[in-house]
Protein backbone atom coordinates (compact mmCIF):
# COMPACT_ATOMS: atom_id res chain seq x y z
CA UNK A 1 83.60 70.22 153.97
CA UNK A 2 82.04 73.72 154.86
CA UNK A 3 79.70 73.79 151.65
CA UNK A 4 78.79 69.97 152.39
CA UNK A 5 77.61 70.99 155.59
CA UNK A 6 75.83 74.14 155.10
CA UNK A 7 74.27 72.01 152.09
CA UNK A 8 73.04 69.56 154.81
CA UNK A 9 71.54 72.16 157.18
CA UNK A 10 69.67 74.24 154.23
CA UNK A 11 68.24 69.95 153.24
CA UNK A 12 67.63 69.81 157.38
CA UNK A 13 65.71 73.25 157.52
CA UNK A 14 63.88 72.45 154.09
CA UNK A 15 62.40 69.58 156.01
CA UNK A 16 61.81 71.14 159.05
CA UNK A 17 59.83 74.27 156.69
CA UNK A 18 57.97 71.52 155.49
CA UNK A 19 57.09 69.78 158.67
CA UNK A 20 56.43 73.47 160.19
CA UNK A 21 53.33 73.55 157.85
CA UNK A 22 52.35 70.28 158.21
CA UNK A 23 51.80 71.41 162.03
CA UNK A 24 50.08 74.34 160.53
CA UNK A 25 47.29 72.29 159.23
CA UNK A 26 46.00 70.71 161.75
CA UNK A 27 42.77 69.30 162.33
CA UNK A 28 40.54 71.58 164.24
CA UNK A 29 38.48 68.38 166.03
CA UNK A 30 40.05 67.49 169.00
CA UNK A 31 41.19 63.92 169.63
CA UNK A 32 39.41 62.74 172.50
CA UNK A 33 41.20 59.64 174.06
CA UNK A 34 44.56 62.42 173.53
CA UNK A 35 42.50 65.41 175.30
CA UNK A 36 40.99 62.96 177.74
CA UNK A 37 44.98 61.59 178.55
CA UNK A 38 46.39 64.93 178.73
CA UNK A 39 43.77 65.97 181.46
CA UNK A 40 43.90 62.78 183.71
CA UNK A 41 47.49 62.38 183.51
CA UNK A 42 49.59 65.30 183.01
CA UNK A 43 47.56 67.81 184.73
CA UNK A 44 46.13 69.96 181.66
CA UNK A 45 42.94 71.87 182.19
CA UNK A 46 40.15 70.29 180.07
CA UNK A 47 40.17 73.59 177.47
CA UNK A 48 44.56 73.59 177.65
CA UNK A 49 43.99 69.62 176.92
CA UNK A 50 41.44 70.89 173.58
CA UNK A 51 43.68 73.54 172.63
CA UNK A 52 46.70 71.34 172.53
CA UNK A 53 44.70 68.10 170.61
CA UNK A 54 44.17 70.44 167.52
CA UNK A 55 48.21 71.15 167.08
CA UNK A 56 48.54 67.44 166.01
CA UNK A 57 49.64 67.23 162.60
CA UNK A 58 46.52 66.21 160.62
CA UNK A 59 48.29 62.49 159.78
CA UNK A 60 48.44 61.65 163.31
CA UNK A 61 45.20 62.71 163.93
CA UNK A 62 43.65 58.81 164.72
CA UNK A 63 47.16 57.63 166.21
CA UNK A 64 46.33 57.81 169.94
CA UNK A 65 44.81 54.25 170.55
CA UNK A 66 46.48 53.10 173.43
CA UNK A 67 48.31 55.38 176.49
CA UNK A 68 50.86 52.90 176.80
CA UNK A 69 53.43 54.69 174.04
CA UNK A 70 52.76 57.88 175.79
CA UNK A 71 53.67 56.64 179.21
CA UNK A 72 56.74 55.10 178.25
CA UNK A 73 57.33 58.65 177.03
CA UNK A 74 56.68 60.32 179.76
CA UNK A 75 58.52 57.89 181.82
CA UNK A 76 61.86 58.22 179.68
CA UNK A 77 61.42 62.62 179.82
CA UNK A 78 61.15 62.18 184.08
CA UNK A 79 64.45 59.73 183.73
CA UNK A 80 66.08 62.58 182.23
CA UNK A 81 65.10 65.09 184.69
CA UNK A 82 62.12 66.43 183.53
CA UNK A 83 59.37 67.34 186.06
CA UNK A 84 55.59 68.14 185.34
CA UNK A 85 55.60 71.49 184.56
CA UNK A 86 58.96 70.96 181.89
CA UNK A 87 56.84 67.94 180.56
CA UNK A 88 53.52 69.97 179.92
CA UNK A 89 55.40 72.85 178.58
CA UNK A 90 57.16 70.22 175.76
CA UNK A 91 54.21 68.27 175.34
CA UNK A 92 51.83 71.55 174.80
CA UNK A 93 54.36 72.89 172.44
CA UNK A 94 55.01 69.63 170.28
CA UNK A 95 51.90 67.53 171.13
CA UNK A 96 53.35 64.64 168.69
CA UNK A 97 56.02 64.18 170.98
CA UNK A 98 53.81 61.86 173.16
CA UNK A 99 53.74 59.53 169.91
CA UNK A 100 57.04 58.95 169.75
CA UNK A 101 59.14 55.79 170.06
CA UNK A 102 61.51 55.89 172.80
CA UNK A 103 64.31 53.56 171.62
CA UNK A 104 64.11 54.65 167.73
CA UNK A 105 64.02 58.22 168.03
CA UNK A 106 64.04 59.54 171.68
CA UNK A 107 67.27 57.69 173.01
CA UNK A 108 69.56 58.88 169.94
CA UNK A 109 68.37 61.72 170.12
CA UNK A 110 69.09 62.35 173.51
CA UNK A 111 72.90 60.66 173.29
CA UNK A 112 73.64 62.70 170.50
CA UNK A 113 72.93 66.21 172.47
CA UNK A 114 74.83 64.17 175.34
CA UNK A 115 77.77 63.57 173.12
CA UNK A 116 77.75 67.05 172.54
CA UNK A 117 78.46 68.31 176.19
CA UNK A 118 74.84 68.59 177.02
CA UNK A 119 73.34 66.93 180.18
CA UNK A 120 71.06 67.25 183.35
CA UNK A 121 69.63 70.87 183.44
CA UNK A 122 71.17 71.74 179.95
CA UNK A 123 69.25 69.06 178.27
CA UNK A 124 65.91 70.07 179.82
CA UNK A 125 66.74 73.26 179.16
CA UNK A 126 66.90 72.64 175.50
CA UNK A 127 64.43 70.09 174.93
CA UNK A 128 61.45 72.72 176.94
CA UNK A 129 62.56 75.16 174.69
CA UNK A 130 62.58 73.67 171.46
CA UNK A 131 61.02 70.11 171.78
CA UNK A 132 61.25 69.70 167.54
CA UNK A 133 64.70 68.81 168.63
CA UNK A 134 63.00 65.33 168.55
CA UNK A 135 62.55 65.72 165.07
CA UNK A 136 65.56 66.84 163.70
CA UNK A 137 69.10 65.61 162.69
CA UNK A 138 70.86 67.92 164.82
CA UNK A 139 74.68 66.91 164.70
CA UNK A 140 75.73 68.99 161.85
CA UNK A 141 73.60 71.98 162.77
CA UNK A 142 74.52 71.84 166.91
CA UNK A 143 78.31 71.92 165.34
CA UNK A 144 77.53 75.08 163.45
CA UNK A 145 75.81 77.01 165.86
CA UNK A 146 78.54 76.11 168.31
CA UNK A 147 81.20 77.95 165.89
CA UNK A 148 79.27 80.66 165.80
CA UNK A 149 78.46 81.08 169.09
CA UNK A 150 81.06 79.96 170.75
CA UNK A 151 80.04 77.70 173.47
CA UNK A 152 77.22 75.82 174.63
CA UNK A 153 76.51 77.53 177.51
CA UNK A 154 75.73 80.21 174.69
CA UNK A 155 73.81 78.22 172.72
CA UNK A 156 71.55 77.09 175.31
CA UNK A 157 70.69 80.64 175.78
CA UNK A 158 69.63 81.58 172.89
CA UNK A 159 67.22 78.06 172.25
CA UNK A 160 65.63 79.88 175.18
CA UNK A 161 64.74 82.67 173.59
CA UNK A 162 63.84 81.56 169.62
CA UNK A 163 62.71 78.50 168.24
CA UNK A 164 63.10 80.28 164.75
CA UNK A 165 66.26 77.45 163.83
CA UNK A 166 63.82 74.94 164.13
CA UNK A 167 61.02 75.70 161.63
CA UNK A 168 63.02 78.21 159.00
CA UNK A 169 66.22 78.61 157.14
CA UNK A 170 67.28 80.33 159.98
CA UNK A 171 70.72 78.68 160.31
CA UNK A 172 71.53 79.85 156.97
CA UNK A 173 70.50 83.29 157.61
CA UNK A 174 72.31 83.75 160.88
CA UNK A 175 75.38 82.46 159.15
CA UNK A 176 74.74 84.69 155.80
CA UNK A 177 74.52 87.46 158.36
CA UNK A 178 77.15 87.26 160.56
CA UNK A 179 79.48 87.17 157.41
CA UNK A 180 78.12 90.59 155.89
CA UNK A 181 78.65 92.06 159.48
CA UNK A 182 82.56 90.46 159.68
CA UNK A 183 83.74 91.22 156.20
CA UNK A 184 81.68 94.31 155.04
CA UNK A 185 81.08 96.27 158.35
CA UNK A 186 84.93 94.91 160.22
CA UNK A 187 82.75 94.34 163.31
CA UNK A 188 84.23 92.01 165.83
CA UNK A 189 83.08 88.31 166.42
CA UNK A 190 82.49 88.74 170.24
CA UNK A 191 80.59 91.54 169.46
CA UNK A 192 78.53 90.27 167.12
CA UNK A 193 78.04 87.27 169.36
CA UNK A 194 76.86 89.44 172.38
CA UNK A 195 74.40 90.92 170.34
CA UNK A 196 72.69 87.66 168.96
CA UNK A 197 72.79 86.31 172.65
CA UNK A 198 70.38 89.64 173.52
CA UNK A 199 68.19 89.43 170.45
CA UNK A 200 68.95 86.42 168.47
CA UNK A 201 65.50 87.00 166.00
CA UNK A 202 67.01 89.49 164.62
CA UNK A 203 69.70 87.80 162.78
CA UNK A 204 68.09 84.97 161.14
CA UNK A 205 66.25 87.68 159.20
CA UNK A 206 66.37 87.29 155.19
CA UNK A 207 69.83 88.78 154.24
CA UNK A 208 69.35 90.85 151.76
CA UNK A 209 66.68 92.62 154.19
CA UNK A 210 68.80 92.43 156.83
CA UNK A 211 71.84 94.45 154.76
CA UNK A 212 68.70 96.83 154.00
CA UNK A 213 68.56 97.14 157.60
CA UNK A 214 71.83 98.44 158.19
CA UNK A 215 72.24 101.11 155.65
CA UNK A 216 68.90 102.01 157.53
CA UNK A 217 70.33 102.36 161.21
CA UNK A 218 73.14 104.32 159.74
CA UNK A 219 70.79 106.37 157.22
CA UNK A 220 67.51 106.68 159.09
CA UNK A 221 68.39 106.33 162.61
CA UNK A 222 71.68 108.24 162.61
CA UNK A 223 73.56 105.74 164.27
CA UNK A 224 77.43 104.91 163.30
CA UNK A 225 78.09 101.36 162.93
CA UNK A 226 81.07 102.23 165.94
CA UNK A 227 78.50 102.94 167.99
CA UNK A 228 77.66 101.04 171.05
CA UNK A 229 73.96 101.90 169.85
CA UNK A 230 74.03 100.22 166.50
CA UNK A 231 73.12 96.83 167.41
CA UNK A 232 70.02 98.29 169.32
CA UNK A 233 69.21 100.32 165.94
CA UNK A 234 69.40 96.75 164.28
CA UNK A 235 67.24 95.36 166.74
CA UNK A 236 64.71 98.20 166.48
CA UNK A 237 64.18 98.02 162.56
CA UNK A 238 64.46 94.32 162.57
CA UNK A 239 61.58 93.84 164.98
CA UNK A 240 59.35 96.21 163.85
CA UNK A 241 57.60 97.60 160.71
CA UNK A 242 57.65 101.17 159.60
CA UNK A 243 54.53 101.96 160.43
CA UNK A 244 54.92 100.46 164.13
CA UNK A 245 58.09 103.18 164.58
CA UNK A 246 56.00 105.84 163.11
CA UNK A 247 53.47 105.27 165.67
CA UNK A 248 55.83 105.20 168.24
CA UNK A 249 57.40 108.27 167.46
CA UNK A 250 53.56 109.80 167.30
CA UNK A 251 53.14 108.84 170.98
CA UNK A 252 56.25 110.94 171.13
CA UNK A 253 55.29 114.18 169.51
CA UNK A 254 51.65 113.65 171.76
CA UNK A 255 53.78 114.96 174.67
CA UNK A 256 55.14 117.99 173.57
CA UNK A 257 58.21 115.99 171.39
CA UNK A 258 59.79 117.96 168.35
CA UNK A 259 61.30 116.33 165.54
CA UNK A 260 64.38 116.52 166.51
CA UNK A 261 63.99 115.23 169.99
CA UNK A 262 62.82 112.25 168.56
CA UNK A 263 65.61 111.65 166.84
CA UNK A 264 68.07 112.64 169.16
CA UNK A 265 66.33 109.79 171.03
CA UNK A 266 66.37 106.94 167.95
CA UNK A 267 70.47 108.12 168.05
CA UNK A 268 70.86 108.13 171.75
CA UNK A 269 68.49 105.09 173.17
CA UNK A 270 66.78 103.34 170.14
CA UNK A 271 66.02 100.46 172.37
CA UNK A 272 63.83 103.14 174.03
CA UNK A 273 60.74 102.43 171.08
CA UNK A 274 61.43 98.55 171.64
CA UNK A 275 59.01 98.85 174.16
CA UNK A 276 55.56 98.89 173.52
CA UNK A 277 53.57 101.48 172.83
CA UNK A 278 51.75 101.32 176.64
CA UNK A 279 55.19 101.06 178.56
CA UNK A 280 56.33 104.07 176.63
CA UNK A 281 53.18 106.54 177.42
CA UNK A 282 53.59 104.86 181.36
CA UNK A 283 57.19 106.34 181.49
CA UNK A 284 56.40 109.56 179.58
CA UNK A 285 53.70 110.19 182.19
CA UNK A 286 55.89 109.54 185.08
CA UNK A 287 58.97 111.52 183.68
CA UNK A 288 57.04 114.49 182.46
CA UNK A 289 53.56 115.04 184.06
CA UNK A 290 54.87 113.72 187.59
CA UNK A 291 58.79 114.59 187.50
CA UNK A 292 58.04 117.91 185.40
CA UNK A 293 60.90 116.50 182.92
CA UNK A 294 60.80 118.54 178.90
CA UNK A 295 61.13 116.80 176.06
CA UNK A 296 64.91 117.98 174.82
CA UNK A 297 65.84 117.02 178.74
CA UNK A 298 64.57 113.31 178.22
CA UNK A 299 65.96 113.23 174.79
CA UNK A 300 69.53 114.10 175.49
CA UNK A 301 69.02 111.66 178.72
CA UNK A 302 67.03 109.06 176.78
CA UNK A 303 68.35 106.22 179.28
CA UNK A 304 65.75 107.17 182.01
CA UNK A 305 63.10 106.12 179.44
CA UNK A 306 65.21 102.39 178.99
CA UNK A 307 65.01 101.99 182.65
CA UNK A 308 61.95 99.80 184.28
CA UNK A 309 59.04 101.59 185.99
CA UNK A 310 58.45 98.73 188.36
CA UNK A 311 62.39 97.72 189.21
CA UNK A 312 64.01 101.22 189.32
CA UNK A 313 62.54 104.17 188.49
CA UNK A 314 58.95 104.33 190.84
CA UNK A 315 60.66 102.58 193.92
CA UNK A 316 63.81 104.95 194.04
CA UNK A 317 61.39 108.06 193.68
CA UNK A 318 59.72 106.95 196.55
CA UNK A 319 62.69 106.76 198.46
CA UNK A 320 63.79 109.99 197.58
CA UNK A 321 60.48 111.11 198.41
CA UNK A 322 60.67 110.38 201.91
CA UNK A 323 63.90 111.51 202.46
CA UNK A 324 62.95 114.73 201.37
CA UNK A 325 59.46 114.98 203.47
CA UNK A 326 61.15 114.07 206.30
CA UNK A 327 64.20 116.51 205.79
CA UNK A 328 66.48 114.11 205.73
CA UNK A 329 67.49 115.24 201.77
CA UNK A 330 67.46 118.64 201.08
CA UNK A 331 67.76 118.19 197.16
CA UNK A 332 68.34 115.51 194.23
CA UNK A 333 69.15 114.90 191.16
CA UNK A 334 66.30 112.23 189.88
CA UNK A 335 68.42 111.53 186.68
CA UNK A 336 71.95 110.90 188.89
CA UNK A 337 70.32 108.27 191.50
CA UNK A 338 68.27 106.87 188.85
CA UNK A 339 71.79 105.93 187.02
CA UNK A 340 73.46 104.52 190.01
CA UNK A 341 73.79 100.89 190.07
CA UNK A 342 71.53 98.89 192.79
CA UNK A 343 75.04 98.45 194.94
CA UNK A 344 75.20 102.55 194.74
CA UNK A 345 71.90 103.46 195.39
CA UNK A 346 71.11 101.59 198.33
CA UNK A 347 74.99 102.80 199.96
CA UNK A 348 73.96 106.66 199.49
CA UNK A 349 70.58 106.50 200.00
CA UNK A 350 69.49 104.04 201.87
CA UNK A 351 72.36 102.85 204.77
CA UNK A 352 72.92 106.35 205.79
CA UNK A 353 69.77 106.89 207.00
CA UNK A 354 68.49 103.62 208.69
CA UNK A 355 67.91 105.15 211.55
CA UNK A 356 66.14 108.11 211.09
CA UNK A 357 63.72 106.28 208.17
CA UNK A 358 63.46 102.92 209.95
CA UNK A 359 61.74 100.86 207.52
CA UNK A 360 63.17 102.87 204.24
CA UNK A 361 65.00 99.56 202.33
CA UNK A 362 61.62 97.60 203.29
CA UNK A 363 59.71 100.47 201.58
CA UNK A 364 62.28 100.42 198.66
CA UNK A 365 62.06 96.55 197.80
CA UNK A 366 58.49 96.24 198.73
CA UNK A 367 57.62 98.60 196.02
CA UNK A 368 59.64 97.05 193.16
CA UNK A 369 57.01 95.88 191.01
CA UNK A 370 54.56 98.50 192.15
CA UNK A 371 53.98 101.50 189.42
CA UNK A 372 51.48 103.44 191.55
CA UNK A 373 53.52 106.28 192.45
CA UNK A 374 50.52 107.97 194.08
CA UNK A 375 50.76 105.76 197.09
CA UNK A 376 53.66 106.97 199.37
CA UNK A 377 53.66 105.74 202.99
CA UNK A 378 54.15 108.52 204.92
């Protein structure tokens, strides 16, 4: 029963490959009465409604004759509880959508997600994230991804962030996967599951590259597979090329970074060269050229550099800042308040002194999403 219905998926994702580059080879003249109808009626901006016109696959190109099929669309998305924005975002995604016929394909569509649990906000949810839902035979493949991951609630969450299951042989992968990391590496199905709900590309990877990967982590980055740290090594070498690491780990060695405290840092915090290459030289020049931080410090403490600039680091050193100006904090440990959870941080540095620094948690959560750490109100 297993093989019949992987069988089915790898048939359902064959014809979803196929219809992915049918989409890709669309006609680059816009359809006017569909541009003009996008514009007057859902709200797109004249070059959103052009941009939009040219996804339709090329064999639809002539279809849009009448508005009346796209109202009734329309009509039956705000019935289920879509607004404008969720019915812009589907219809900008999956411009064919508007072409559909309610009853035929719409409607059973629908039920069948209903059937499986889904409904109200979950079914927007799903649909505004991946509206080729419309196209698909989904029972046997909703099943699947269920077993895998364990609820819907999961599933929901990672639609949000991939529509890779709906144009590859993702499925396929992600199960292919999964099974190298249960029986070859003993790794625990929660775990596993936790990890695809944080970066779910990475797993519907090619297998065979993706088994490269690991010997990698373990090889390159230094990073046991026991290791609470693995899964970000995955992530790392699964997102990006070679070359994009290297470059990375250039930026590095730019500030005074030796060999080794680069990879002290890949073992400690790979997720530290997921960010781009901007957001890294932004934290380096806080940490080191403003904090006075050296490279084996930051290495060996590699979290400060997985931290946000906006959310935690710049606000709290403004705090601290004050505090100490206005004697109020004779010394601190940038690294230890930078660690404490939000709950902590506000309870020792913030309540104690609401009287003498009047204003300090307005100052605090005023400048969270502010990276200028030149501007301190005195």
């Amino acid at each position: 029963m297993a093989s019949i219905r992987l069988k089915y998926s790898v048939q359902v994702v064959y014809h979803l490959h196929n219809f992915h580059h049918l989409h890709l080879f669309s006609t680059k003249s816009p359809n006017l009465p569909f541009t003009n109808y996008l514009v007057n009626n859902l709200g797109f901006s004249h070059q959103q409604a052009l941009s939009t016109s040219t996804k339709l696959p090329s064999k639809n190109t002539n279809y849009f004759k009448s508005s009346d099929n796209a109202d009734s669309v329309v009509h039956f998305l705000k019935q289920h509880g879509f607004d404008d924005t969720h019915i812009k975002k589907v219809v900008s995604s999956h411009p064919a959508i508007l072409a559909s016929n309610v009853d035929q394909t719409l409607k059973p569509k629908f039920k069948l997600l209903q059937d499986h649990g889904f409904s109200g906000s979950d079914l927007v949810s799903i649909i505004s994230s991946s509206p080729l839902f419309v196209k698909m035979h989904m029972d046997h493949i909703i099943h699947d991804l269920r077993a895998i991951l364990g609820s819907n609630e999961n599933l929901i969450k990672v639609f949000r962030k991939t529509h890779v299951f709906m144009g590859t042989s993702g499925l396929v992968n992600l199960n292919s996967n999964i099974a190298v990391l249960t029986n070859k590496y003993g790794v625990d199905i929660q775990v596993i599951r936790n990890s695809v709900l944080k970066h779910p590309q990475s797993y519907l990877r090619n297998t065979q590259f993706f088994q490269n990967v690991l010997v990698r982590v373990e090889e390159e980055l230094g990073i046991p597979r026991n290791s609470g740290m693995f899964f970000y090594g995955v992530d790392l070498l699964c997102t990006f090329s070679k070359k994009t690491i290297d470059s990375k780990c250039q930026l590095l060695k730019s500030f005074g970074w030796t060999k080794y405290d680069v990879s002290e840092l890949m073992r400690r915090q790979p997720n530290a060269l997921l960010l781009s290459e901007e957001n890294i030289r932004k934290k380096l020049d806080f940490l080191m050229t403003e904090l006075g931080y050296k490279p084996e410090y930051l290495a060996t403490r590699s979290v400060l550099l997985g931290y946000s600039m906006e959310k935690r680091l710049a606000p709290r050193h403004r705090v601290l800042l004050v505090l100490k100006e206005k004697g109020l904090l004779l010394d601190y440990n940038f690294y230890s308040a930078a660690k404490k959870s939000e709950k902590q941080f506000l309870k020792i540095f913030i309540e104690p002194f609401k009287e003498d620094a009047p204003g300090l948690l307005e100052l605090y959560q005023s400048n969270k999403g502010c990276s200028n750490i030149d501007i301190i109100p005195r």
